[in-house]
C-alpha atoms as a PDB file:
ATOM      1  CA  UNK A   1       0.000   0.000   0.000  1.00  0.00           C
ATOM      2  CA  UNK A   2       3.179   2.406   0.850  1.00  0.00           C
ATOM      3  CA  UNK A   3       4.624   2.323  -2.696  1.00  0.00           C
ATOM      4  CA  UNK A   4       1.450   3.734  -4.343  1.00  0.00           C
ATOM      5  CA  UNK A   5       2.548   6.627  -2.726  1.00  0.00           C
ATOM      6  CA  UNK A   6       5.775   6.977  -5.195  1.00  0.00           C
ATOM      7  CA  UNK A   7       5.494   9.243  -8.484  1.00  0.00           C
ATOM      8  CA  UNK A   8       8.224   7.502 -10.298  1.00  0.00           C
ATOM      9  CA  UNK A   9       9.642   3.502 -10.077  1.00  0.00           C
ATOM     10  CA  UNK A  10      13.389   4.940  -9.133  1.00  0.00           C
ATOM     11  CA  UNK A  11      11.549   6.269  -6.095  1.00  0.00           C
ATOM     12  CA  UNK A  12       9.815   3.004  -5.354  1.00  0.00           C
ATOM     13  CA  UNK A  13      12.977   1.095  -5.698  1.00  0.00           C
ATOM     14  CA  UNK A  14      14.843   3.410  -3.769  1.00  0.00           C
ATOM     15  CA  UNK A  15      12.610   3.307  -0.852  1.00  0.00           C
ATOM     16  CA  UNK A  16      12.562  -0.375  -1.565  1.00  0.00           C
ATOM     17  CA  UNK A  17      16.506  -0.318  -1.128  1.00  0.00           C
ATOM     18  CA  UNK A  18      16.117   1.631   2.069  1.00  0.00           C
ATOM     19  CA  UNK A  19      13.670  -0.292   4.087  1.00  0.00           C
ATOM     20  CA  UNK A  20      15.899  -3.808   3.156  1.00  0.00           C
ATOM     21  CA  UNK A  21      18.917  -1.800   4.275  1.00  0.00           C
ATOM     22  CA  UNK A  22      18.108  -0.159   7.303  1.00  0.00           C
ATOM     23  CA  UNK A  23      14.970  -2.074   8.784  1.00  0.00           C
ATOM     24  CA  UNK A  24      16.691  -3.848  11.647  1.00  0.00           C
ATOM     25  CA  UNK A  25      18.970  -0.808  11.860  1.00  0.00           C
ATOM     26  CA  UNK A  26      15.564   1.208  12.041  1.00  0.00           C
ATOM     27  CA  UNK A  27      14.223  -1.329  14.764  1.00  0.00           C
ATOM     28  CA  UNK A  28      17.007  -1.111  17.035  1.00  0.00           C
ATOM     29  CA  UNK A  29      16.940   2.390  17.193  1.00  0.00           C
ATOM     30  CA  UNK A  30      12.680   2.329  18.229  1.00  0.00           C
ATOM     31  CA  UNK A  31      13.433  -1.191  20.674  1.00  0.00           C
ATOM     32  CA  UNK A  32      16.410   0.880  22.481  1.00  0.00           C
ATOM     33  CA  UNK A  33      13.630   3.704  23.360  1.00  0.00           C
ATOM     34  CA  UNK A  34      10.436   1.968  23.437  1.00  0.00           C
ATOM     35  CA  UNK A  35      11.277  -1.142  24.959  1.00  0.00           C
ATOM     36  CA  UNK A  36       8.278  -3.514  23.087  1.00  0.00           C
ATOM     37  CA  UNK A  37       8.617  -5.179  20.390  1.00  0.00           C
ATOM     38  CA  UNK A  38       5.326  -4.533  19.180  1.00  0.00           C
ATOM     39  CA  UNK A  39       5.546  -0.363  19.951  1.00  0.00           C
ATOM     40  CA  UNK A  40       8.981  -0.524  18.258  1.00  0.00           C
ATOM     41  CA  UNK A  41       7.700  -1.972  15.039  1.00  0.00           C
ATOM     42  CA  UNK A  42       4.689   0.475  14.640  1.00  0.00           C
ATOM     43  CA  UNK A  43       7.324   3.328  15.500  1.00  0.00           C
ATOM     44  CA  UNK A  44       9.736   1.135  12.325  1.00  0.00           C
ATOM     45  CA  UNK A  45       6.628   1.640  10.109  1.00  0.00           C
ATOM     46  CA  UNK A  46       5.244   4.982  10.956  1.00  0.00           C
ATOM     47  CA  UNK A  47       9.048   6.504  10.396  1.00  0.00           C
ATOM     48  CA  UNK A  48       9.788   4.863   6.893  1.00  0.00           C
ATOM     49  CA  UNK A  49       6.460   6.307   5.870  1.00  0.00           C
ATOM     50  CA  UNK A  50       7.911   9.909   6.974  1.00  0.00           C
ATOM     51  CA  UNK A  51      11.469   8.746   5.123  1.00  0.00           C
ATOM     52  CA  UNK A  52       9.039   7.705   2.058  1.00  0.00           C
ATOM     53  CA  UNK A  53       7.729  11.026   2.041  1.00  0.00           C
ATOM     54  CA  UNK A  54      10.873  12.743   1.718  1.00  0.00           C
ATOM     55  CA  UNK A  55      13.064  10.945  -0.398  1.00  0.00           C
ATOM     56  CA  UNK A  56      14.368  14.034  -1.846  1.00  0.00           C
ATOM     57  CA  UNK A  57      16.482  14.248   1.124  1.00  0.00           C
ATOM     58  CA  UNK A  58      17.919  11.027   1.126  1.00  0.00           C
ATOM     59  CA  UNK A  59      21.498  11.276  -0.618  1.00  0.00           C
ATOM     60  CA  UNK A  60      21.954   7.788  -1.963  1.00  0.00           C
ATOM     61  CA  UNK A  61      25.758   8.679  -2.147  1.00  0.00           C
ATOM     62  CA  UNK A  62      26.397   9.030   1.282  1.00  0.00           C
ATOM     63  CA  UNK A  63      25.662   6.304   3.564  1.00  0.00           C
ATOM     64  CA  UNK A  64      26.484   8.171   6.638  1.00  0.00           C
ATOM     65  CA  UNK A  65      24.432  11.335   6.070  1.00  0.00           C
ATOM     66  CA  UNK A  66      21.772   8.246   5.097  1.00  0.00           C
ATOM     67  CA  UNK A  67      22.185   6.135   8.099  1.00  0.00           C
ATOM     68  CA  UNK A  68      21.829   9.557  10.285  1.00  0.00           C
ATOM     69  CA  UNK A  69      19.138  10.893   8.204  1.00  0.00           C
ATOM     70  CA  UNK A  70      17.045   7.679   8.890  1.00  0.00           C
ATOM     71  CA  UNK A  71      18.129   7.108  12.578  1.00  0.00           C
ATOM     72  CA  UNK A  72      17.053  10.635  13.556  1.00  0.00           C
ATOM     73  CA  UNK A  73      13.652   9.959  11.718  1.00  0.00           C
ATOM     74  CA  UNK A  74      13.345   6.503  13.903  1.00  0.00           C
ATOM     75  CA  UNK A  75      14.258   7.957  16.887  1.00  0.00           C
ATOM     76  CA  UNK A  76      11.964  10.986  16.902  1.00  0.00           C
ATOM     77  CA  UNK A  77       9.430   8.938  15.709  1.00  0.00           C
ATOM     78  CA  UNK A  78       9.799   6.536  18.722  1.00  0.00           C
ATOM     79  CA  UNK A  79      10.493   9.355  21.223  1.00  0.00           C
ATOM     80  CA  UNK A  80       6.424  10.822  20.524  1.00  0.00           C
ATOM     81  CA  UNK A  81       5.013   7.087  20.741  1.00  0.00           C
ATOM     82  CA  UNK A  82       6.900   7.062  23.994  1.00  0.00           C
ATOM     83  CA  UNK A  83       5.336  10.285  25.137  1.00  0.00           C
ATOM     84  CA  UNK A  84       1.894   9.220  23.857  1.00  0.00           C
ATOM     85  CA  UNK A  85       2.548   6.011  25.326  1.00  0.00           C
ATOM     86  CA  UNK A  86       3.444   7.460  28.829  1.00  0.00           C
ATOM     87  CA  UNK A  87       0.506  10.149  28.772  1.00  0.00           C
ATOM     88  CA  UNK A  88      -2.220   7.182  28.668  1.00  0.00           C
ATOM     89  CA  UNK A  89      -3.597   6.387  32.145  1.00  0.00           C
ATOM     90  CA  UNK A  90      -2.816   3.215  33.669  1.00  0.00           C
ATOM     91  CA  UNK A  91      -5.913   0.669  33.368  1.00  0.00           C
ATOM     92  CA  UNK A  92      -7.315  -0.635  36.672  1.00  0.00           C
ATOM     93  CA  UNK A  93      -5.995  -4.021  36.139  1.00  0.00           C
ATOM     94  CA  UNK A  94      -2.471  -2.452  36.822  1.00  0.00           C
ATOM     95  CA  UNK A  95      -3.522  -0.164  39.639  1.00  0.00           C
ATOM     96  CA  UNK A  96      -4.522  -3.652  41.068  1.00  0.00           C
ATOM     97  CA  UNK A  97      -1.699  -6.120  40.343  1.00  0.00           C
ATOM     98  CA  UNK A  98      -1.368  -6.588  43.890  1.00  0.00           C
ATOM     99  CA  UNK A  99      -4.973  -8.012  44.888  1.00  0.00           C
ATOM    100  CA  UNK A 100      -4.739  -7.459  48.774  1.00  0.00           C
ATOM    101  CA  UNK A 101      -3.974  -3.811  47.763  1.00  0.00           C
ATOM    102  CA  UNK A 102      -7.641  -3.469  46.404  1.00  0.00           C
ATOM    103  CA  UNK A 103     -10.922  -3.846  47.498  1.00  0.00           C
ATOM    104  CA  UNK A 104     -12.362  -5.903  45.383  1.00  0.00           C
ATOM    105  CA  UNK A 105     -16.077  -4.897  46.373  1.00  0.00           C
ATOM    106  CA  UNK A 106     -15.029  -1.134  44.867  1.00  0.00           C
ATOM    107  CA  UNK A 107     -14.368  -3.249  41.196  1.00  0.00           C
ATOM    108  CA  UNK A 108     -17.859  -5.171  41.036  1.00  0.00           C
ATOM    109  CA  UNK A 109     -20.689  -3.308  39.708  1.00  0.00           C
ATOM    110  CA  UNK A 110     -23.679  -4.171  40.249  1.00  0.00           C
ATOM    111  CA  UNK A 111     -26.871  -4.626  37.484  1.00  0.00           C
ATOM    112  CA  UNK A 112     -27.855  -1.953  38.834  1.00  0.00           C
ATOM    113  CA  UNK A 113     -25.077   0.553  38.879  1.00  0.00           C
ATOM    114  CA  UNK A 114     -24.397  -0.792  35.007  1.00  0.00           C
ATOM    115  CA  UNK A 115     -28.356   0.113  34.276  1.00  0.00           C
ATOM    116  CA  UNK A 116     -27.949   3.699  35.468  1.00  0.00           C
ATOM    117  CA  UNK A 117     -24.806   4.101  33.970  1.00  0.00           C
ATOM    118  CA  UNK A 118     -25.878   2.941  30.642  1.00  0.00           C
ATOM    119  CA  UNK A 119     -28.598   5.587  31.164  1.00  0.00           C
ATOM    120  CA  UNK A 120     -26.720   8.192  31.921  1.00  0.00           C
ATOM    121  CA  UNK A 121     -24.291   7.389  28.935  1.00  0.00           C
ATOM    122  CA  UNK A 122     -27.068   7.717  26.451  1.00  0.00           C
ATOM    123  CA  UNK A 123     -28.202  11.245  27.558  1.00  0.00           C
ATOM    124  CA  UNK A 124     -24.368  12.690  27.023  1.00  0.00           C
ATOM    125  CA  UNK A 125     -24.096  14.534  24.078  1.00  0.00           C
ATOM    126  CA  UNK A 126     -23.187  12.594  20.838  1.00  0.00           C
ATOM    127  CA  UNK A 127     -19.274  13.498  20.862  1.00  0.00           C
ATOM    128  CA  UNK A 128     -18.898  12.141  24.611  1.00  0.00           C
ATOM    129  CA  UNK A 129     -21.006   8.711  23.828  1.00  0.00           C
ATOM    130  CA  UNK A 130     -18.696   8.379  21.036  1.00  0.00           C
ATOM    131  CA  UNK A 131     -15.322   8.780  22.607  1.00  0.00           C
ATOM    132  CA  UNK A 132     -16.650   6.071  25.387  1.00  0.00           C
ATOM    133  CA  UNK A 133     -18.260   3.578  22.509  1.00  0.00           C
ATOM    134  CA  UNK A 134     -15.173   3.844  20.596  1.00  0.00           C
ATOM    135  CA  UNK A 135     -12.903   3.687  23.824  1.00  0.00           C
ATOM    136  CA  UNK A 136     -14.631   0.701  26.131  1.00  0.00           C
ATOM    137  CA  UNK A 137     -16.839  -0.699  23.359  1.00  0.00           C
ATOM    138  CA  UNK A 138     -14.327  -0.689  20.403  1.00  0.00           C
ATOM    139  CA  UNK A 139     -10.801  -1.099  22.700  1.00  0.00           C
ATOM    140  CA  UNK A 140      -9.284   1.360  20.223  1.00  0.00           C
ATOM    141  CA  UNK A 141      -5.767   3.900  21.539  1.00  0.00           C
ATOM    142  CA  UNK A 142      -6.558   7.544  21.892  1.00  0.00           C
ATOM    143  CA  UNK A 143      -4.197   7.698  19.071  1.00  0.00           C
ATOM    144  CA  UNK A 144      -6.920   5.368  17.126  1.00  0.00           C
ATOM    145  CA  UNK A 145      -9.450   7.647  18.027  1.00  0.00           C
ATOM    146  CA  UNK A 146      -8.313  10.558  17.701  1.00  0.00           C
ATOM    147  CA  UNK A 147      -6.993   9.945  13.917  1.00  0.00           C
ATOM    148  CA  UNK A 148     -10.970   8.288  13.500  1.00  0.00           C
ATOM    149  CA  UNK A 149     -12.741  11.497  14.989  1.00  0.00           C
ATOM    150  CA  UNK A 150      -9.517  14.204  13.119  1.00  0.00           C
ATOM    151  CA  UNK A 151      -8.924  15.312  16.709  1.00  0.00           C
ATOM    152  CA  UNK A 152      -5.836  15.003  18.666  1.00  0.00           C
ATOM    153  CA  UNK A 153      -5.442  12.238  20.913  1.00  0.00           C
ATOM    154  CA  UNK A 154      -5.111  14.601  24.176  1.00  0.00           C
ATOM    155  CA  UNK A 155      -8.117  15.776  23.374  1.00  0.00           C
ATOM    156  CA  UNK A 156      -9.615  12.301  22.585  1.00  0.00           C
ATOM    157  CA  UNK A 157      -8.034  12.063  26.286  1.00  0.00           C
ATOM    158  CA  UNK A 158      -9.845  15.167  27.251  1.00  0.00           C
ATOM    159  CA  UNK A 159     -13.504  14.132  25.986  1.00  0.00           C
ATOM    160  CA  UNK A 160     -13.245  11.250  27.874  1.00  0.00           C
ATOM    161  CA  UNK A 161     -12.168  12.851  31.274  1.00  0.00           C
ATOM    162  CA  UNK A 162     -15.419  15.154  30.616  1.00  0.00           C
ATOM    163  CA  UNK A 163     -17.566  12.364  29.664  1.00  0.00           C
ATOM    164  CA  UNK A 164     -16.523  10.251  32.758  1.00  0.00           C
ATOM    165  CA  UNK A 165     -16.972  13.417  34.836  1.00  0.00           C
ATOM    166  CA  UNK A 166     -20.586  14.127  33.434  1.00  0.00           C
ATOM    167  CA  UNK A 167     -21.540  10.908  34.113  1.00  0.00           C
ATOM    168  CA  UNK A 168     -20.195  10.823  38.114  1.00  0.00           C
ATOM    169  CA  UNK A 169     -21.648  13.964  38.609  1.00  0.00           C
ATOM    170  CA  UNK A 170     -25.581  12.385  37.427  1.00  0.00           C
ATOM    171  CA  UNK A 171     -24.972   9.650  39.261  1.00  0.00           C
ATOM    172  CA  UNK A 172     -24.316  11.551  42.287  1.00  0.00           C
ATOM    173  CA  UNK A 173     -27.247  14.041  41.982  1.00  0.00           C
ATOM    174  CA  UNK A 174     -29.268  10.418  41.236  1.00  0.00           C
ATOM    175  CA  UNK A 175     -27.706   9.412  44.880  1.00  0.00           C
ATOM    176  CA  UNK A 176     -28.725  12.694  46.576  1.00  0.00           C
ATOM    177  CA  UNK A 177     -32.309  12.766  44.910  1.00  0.00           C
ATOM    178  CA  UNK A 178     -32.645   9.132  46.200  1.00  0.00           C
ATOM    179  CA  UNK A 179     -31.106   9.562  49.488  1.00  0.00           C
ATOM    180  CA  UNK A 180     -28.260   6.657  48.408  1.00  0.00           C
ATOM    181  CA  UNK A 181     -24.755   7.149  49.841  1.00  0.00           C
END
């Protein structure tokens, strides 16, 4: 899909050339910063598409300007995933690796609870029920999201926060109106 991208075949083959010659160079780079093999492939593939679209500043000639050229690329590339990576909150399950450390009881929700939830989800506007469809319902990043709603992903990270705020605060006033604690 990447080399429909190219004007001319020297560029294809070229970029061809590139990726077979600095791939595992390219993956090093992204492991030594991201530490996952998974992460450090994505941040491989996201970077040669970057180096794809500037060919015009690769000098075939000069393997050193070439090799620096492309590790700078990798490594900047892997330094935002990193970031992004490092912004995303922490699920529960990881707050709770240590099962003595939580109260289980606080985890369990009842039919109940999940009933007046689900109600209270469906009367948030339309741009909050997405971000928690898309996030809980579809598993997708805030990077995912953000990309699928052309917002950036802190403020796929924000929506949420505001959605999961709206919907404490209605529960609450639900609590008060109902005299539950």
């Amino acid at each position: 899909m990447l080399f429909l991208i190219f004007d001319t075949e020297e560029e294809k083959q070229l970029a061809i050339m590139l990726y077979e010659k600095y791939s595992k160079f390219m993956f090093k780079v992204a492991f030594d910063i991201l530490n996952n093999n998974y992460a450090a492939e994505d941040a491989l593939q996201q970077a040669f598409i970057k180096i794809s679209k500037n060919l015009d500043k690769i000098d075939k000639f000069n393997e050193i300007k070439t090799r620096n050229y492309i590790g700078l690329i990798t490594r900047n590339t892997a330094i935002d995933m990193y970031n992004d990576i490092k912004k995303q909150p922490v699920p529960i399950e990881d707050d709770c690796a240590d099962i003595d450390a939580c109260d289980i009881s606080e985890l369990i929700i009842t039919k109940e609870t999940y009933d007046r939830i689900k109600k209270h989800i469906n009367s948030l506007k339309s741009c909050y029920r997405e971000i928690i469809f898309l996030k809980f319902e579809q598993d997708l990043t805030y990077n995912d999201i953000a990309e699928l709603l052309d917002i950036t992903p802190e403020n796929a990270r924000k929506r949420l926060e505001r959605a999961r705020s709206q919907i404490l605060k209605l529960l609450m006033e639900e609590d008060d109106s109902h005299g539950r604690k």
